[in-house]
Structure formats: structure tokens, C-alpha cells
Protein backbone atom coordinates (compact mmCIF):
# COMPACT_ATOMS: atom_id res chain seq x y z
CA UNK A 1 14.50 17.62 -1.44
CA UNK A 2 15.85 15.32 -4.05
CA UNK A 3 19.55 16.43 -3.13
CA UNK A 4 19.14 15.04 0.18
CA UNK A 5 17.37 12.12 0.35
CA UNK A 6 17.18 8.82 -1.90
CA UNK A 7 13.74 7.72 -2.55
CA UNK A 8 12.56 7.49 1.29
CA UNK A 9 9.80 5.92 2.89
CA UNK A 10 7.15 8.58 3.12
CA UNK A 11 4.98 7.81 6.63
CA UNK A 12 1.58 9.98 6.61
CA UNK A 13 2.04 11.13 10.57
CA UNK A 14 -1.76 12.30 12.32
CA UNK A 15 -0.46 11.10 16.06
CA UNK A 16 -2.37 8.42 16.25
CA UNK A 17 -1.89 4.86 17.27
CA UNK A 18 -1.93 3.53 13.50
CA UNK A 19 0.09 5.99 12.47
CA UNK A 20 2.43 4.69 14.97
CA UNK A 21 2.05 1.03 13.43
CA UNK A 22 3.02 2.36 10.03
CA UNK A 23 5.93 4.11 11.63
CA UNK A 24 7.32 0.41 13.16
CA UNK A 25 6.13 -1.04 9.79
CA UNK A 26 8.12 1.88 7.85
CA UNK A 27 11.47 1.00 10.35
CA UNK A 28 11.37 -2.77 9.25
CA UNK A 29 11.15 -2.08 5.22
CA UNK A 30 13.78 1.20 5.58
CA UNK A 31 16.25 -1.71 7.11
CA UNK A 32 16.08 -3.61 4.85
CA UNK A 33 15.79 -1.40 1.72
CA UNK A 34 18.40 1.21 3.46
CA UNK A 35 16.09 3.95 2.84
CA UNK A 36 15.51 7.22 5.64
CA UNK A 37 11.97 7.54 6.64
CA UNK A 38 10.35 11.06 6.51
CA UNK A 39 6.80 11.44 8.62
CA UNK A 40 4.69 13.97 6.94
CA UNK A 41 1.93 15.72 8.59
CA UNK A 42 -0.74 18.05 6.75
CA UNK A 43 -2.23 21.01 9.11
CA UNK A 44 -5.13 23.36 8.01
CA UNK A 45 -3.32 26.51 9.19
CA UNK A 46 0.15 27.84 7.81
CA UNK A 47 -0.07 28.96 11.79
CA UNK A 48 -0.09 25.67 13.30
CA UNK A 49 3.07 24.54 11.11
CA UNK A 50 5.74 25.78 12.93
CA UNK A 51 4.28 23.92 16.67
CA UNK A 52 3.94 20.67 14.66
CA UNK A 53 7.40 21.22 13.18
CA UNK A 54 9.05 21.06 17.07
CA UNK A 55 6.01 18.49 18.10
CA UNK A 56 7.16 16.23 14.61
CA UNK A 57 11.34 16.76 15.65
CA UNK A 58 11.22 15.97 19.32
CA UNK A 59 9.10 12.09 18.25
CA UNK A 60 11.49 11.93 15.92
CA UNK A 61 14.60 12.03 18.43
CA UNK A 62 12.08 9.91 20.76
CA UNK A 63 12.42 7.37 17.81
CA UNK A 64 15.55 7.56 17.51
CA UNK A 65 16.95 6.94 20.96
CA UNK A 66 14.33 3.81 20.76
CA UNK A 67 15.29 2.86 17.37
CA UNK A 68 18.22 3.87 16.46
CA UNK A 69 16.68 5.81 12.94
CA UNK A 70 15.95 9.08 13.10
CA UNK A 71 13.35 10.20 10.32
CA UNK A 72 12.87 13.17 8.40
CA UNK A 73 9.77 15.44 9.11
CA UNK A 74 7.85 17.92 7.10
CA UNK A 75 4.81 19.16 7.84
CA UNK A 76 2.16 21.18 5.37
CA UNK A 77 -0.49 23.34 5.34
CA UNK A 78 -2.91 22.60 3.07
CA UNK A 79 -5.49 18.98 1.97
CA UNK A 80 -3.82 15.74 3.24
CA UNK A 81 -4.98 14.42 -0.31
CA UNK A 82 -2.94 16.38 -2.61
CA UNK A 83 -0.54 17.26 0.12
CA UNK A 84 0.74 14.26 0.43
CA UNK A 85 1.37 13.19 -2.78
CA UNK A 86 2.98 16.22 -3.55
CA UNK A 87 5.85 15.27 -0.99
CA UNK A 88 6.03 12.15 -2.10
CA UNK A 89 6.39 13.20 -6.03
CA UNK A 90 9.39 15.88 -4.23
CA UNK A 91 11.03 13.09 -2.16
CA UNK A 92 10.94 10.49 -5.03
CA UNK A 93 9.55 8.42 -2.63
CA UNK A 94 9.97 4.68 -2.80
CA UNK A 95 6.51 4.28 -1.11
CA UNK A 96 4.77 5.20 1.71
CA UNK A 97 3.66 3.43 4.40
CA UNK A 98 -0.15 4.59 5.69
CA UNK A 99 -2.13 3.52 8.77
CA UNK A 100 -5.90 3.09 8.67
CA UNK A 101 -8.90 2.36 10.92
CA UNK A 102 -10.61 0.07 8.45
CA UNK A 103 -13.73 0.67 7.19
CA UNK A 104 -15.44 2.25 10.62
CA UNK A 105 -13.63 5.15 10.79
CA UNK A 106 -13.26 8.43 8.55
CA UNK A 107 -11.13 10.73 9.67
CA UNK A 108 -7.83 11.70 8.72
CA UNK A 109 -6.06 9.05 6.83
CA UNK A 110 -8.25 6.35 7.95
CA UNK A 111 -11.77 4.51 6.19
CA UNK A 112 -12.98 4.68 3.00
CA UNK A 113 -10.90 8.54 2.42
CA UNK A 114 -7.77 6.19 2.78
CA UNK A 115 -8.08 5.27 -1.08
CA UNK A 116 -8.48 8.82 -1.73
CA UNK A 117 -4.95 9.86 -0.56
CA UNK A 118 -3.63 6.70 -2.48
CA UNK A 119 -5.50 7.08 -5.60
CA UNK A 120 -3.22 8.90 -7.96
CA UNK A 121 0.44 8.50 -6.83
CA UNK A 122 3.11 7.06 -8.48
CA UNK A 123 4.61 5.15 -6.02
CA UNK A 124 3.02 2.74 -3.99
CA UNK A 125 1.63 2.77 -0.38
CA UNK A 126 1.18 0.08 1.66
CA UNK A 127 -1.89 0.24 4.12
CA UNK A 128 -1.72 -1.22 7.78
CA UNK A 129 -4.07 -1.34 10.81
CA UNK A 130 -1.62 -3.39 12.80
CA UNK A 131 1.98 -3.74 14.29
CA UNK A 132 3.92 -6.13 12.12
CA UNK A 133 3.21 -9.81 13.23
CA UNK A 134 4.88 -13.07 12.58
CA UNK A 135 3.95 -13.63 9.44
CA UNK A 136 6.52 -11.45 7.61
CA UNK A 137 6.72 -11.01 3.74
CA UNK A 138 7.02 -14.95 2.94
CA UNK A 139 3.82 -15.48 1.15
CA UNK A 140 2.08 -12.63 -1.27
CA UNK A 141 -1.04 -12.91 -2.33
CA UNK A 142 -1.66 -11.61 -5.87
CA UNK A 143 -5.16 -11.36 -7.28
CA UNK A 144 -5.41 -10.80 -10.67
CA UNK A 145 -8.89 -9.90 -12.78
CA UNK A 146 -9.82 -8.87 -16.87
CA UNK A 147 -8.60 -5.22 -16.58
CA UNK A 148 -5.30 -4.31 -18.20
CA UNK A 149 -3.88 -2.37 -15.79
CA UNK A 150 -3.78 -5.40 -13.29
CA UNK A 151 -0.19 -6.33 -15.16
CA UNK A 152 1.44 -2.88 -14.30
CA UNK A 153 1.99 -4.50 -10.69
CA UNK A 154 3.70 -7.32 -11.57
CA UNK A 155 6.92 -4.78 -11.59
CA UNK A 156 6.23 -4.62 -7.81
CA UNK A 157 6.22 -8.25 -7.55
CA UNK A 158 9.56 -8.32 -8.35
CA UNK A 159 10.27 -5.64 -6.31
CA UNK A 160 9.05 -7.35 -3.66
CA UNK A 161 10.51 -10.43 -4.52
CA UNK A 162 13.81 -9.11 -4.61
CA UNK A 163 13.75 -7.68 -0.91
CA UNK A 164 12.05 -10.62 0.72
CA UNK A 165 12.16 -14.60 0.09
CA UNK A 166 8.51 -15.08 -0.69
CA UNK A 167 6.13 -17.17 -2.54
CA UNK A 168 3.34 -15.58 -4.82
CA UNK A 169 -0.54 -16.94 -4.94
CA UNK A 170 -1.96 -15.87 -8.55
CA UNK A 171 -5.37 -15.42 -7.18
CA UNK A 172 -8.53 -15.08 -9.63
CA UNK A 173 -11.98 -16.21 -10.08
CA UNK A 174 -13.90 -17.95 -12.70
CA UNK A 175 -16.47 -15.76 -14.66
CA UNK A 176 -19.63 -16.51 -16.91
CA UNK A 177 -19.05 -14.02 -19.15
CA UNK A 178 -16.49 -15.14 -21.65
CA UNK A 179 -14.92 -11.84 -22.36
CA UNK A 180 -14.04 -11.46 -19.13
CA UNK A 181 -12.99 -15.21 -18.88
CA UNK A 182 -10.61 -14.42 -21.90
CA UNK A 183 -9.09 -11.25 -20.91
CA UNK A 184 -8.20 -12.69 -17.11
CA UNK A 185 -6.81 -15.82 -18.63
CA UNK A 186 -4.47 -13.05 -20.69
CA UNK A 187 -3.61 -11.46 -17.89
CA UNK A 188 -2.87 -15.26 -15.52
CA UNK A 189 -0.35 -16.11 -18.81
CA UNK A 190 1.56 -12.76 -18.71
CA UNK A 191 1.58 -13.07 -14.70
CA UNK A 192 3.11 -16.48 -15.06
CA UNK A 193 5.74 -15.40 -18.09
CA UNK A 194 6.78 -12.96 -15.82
CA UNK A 195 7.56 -14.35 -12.80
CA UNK A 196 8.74 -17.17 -14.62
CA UNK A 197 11.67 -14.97 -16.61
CA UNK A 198 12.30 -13.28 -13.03
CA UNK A 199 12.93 -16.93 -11.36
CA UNK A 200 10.50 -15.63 -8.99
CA UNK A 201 8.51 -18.89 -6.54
CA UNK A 202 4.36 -18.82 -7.45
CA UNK A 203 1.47 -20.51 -6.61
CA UNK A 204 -1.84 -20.59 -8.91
CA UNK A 205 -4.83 -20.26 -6.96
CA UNK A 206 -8.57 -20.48 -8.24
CA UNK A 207 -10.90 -19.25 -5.78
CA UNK A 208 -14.33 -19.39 -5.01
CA UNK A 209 -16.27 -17.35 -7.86
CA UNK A 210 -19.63 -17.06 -5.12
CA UNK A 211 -17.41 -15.02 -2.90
CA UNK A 212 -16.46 -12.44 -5.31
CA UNK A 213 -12.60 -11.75 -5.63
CA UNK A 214 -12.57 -9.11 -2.73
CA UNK A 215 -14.17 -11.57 -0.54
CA UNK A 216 -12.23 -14.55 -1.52
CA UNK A 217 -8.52 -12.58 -1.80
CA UNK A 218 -8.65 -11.40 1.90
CA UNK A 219 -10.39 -15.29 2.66
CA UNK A 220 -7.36 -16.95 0.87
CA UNK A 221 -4.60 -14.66 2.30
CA UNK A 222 -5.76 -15.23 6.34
CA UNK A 223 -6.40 -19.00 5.24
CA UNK A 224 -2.44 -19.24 4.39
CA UNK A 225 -0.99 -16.45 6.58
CA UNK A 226 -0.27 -14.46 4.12
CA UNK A 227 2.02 -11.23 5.48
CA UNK A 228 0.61 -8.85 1.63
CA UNK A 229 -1.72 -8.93 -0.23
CA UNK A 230 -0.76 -6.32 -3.67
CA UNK A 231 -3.61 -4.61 -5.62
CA UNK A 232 -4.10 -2.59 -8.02
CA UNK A 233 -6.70 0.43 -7.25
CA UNK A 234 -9.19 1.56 -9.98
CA UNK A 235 -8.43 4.02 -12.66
CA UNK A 236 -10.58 6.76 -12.96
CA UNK A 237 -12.28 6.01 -9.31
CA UNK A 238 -15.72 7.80 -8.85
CA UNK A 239 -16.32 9.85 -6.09
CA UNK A 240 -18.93 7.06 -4.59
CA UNK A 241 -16.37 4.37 -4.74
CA UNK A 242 -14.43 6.55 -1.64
CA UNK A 243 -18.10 6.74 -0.01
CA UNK A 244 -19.50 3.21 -0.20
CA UNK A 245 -16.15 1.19 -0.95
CA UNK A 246 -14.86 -0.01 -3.96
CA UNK A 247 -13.75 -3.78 -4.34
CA UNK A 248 -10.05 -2.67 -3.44
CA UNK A 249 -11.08 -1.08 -0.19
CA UNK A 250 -12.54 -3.95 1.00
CA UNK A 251 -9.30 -5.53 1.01
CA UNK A 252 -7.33 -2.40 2.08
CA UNK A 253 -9.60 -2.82 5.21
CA UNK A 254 -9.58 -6.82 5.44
CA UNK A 255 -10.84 -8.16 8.81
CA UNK A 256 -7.50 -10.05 8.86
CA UNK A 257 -5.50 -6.88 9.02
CA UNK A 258 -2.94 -7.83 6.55
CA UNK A 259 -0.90 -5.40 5.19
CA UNK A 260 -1.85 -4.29 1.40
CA UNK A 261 0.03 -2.83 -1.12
CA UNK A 262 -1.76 -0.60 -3.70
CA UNK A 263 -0.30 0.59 -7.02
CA UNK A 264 -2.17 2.82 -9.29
CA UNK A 265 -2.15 2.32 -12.54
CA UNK A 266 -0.24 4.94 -14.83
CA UNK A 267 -2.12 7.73 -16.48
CA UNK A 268 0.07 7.30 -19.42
CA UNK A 269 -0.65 3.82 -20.43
């Protein structure tokens, strides 16, 4: 797989209409980045590959006659949430690019089981519900809390930075607890070192502590028409964080339907 193609966009493909908005979201970035786009699509049955192979090949020739790129397919058998990381960790994937329902819905790649097929990659994915709108990739939002981990994205900033002309918001919140208070106030200085040393346009932004960050990111990001929002998802996420949401699904699934990118945070640091 490696011999073939150069870190594509991987596109999680279940035939539905937000797959279809990560496809047209996927066609915009592999443009730009002058990457191929694969669409990957996990079946239960090693007999239902072969069907889905021709079904996956003939939208992909659909795509390309409207398009003008033609994307890769592969379809598995086997669970969408191992699955698909696997192909991505055999592509060398530069990042995928997943639809999702929001929080209402549960099946397939959509809902809270969305930050179960993210959690865990090393590459990122970036989550739609939406077609791409006007507001393209000008302003990022970037919230930043006490944990560590929250500086490993910062290399995805830049990333980002270097594909699009865009402004960053360093989002955060004030605590009362003056541990956390310290370590956030670490983590704002090494933000600001680093996007100073890259040259790279930001913004500080306190927000409003009563909101909660979650609250307050996806608030701040609709307020300034924001086109991403990039996050960092928990390390070590429990099994109830998938069922009743965890902080960073509640801006995967924003009301606003911006587009988020998630990065998890490496198992060897």
C-alpha cells in the first residue's frame, strides 16, 4: 500500500449523505495538499466484500467524471473501529476526513461511537456534519487547557498554517484551582513560543469560565466564523466517555457544524 500511494486522505465511506460531505470536504484538502483520496468501507461479512468492491469503484468513476479525482477504494471485513485505523496506519495516511450525525445518532461512524474510531490513530481526522461553507480555513480556533498533551497539537497548527492563510484564537478559561491555573498558563506560553518561532498570525482569547471550555470553544468559534476548531481527544478515554460524551465530543458535534480536527495524543510521550 505504501508503494503506491503518498500519505492519502483516508474517507470512512457508509453511503450516506455525511459521508458524502466528507468526500467534497476530502476533494478540497487533497487539492490543495496534492494528496489521492481512498474511501474505505468496513462490511461484517468477507461475503459482502467483493459487491461493495464494484458498488465502491463505479462512485468512484461517478466522482470522477464530476470531479475530476478519482479515489482509491478498499473495503474490509471486520469492526469499523480497528478497521479503519488499520488502513490508515497501511496507507500512511495524512488524515482522514469522517462524517457524523452529531450527537443524535449512533450508527456507523456517526454520535458519540465517532470518538471511538478516532481515539487511537496517529494521524488526525477531521469530523464534519456539513458541506464546506464560506467560511474556509481563515480563522482556527485553538483551545488549550492544564493537560500536557494539549501541546502535541501545536505541530498541526503549523501544519495547518502552512496549507491555509489563517489566524489562530488561543482559547482557554480561567480556573479556581491554582494548579490547574499554573499548568494552563504553561501550556498558553509554549502555544505562544511556538507560533511565534513559526511566524504563524494568533489571537489570545479568554473565555467565559461559567460556560465551561466545551461550551465556550464551539460559542467563540460560531461567534467569529471560525471554518476549525483543533482538539486534542483524551488519553486513556473510558468506555462511558463514548456513551455519555466527553468534553471533546461536544465540540466534535457543535450545533454550529464546524469542522473539527482531533489529534490524539502519542502513547509514547
Amino acid at each position: 500500500m505504501n508503494e503506491t500511494l503518498n500519505k492519502p486522505i483516508i474517507v470512512p465511506w457508509d453511503y450516506s449523505d455525511k459521508a458524502e460531505c466528507a468526500l467534497i470536504h476530502a476533494i478540497d484538502f487533497s487539492k490543495i495538499l496534492s494528496k489521492e483520496i481512498v474511501l474505505v468501507h468496513i462490511v461484517k461479512k468477507e461475503s459482502e466484500v467483493a459487491i461493495n468492491v464494484e458498488k465502491l469503484n463505479s462512485k468512484a468513476e461517478e466522482i470522477n467524471q464530476k470531479y475530476g479525482v478519482r479515489p482509491q477504494v478498499i473495503v474490509k471485513q471486520g469492526n469499523i473501529f480497528s478497521e479503519i485505523k488499520s488502513v490508515m496506519e497501511d496507507c500512511d495516511a495524512q488524515m482522514a476526513i469522517m462524517g457524523t450525525h452529531g450527537m443524535k445518532g449512533l450508527q456507523k461512524f456517526t454520535g458519540s461511537w465517532a470518538l471511538k474510531v478516532i481515539t487511537g490513530s496517529k494521524a488526525p481526522f477531521i469530523v464534519v456534519q456539513d458541506m464546506p461553507s464560506e467560511a474556509d480555513v481563515q480563522k482556527v480556533v485553538l483551545p488549550l487547557d492544564f493537560k500536557l498533551e494539549e501541546r502535541e497539537k501545536l505541530v498541526w497548527a503549523h501544519f495547518i498554517a502552512s496549507t491555509f492563510k489563517c489566524k489562530f484564537y488561543l482559547c482557554y478559561i480561567e480556573s479556581t484551582d491554582p494548579q490547574v491555573t499554573k499548568r494552563t498558563a504553561g501550556n498558553l506560553r509554549a502555544a505562544i513560543n511556538y507560533l511565534e518561532n513559526k511566524g504563524i498570525n494568533y489571537q489570545l482569547q479568554r473565555l467565559d469560565a461559567k460556560e465551561g471550555l466545551a461550551t465556550a470553544t464551539v460559542n467563540f468559534a460560531k461567534k467569529i466564523g471560525s471554518g476549525l476548531i483543533i482538539i486534542m481527544t483524551t488519553k486513556n478515554i473510558r468506555f462511558q466517555d463514548y456513551v455519555l460524551g466527553a468534553a471533546e465530543q461536544q465540540i466534535i458535534a457543535n450545533s454550529a457544524k464546524i469542522p473539527v480536527m482531533c489529534v490524539n495524543p502519542r502513547p509514547d510521550l
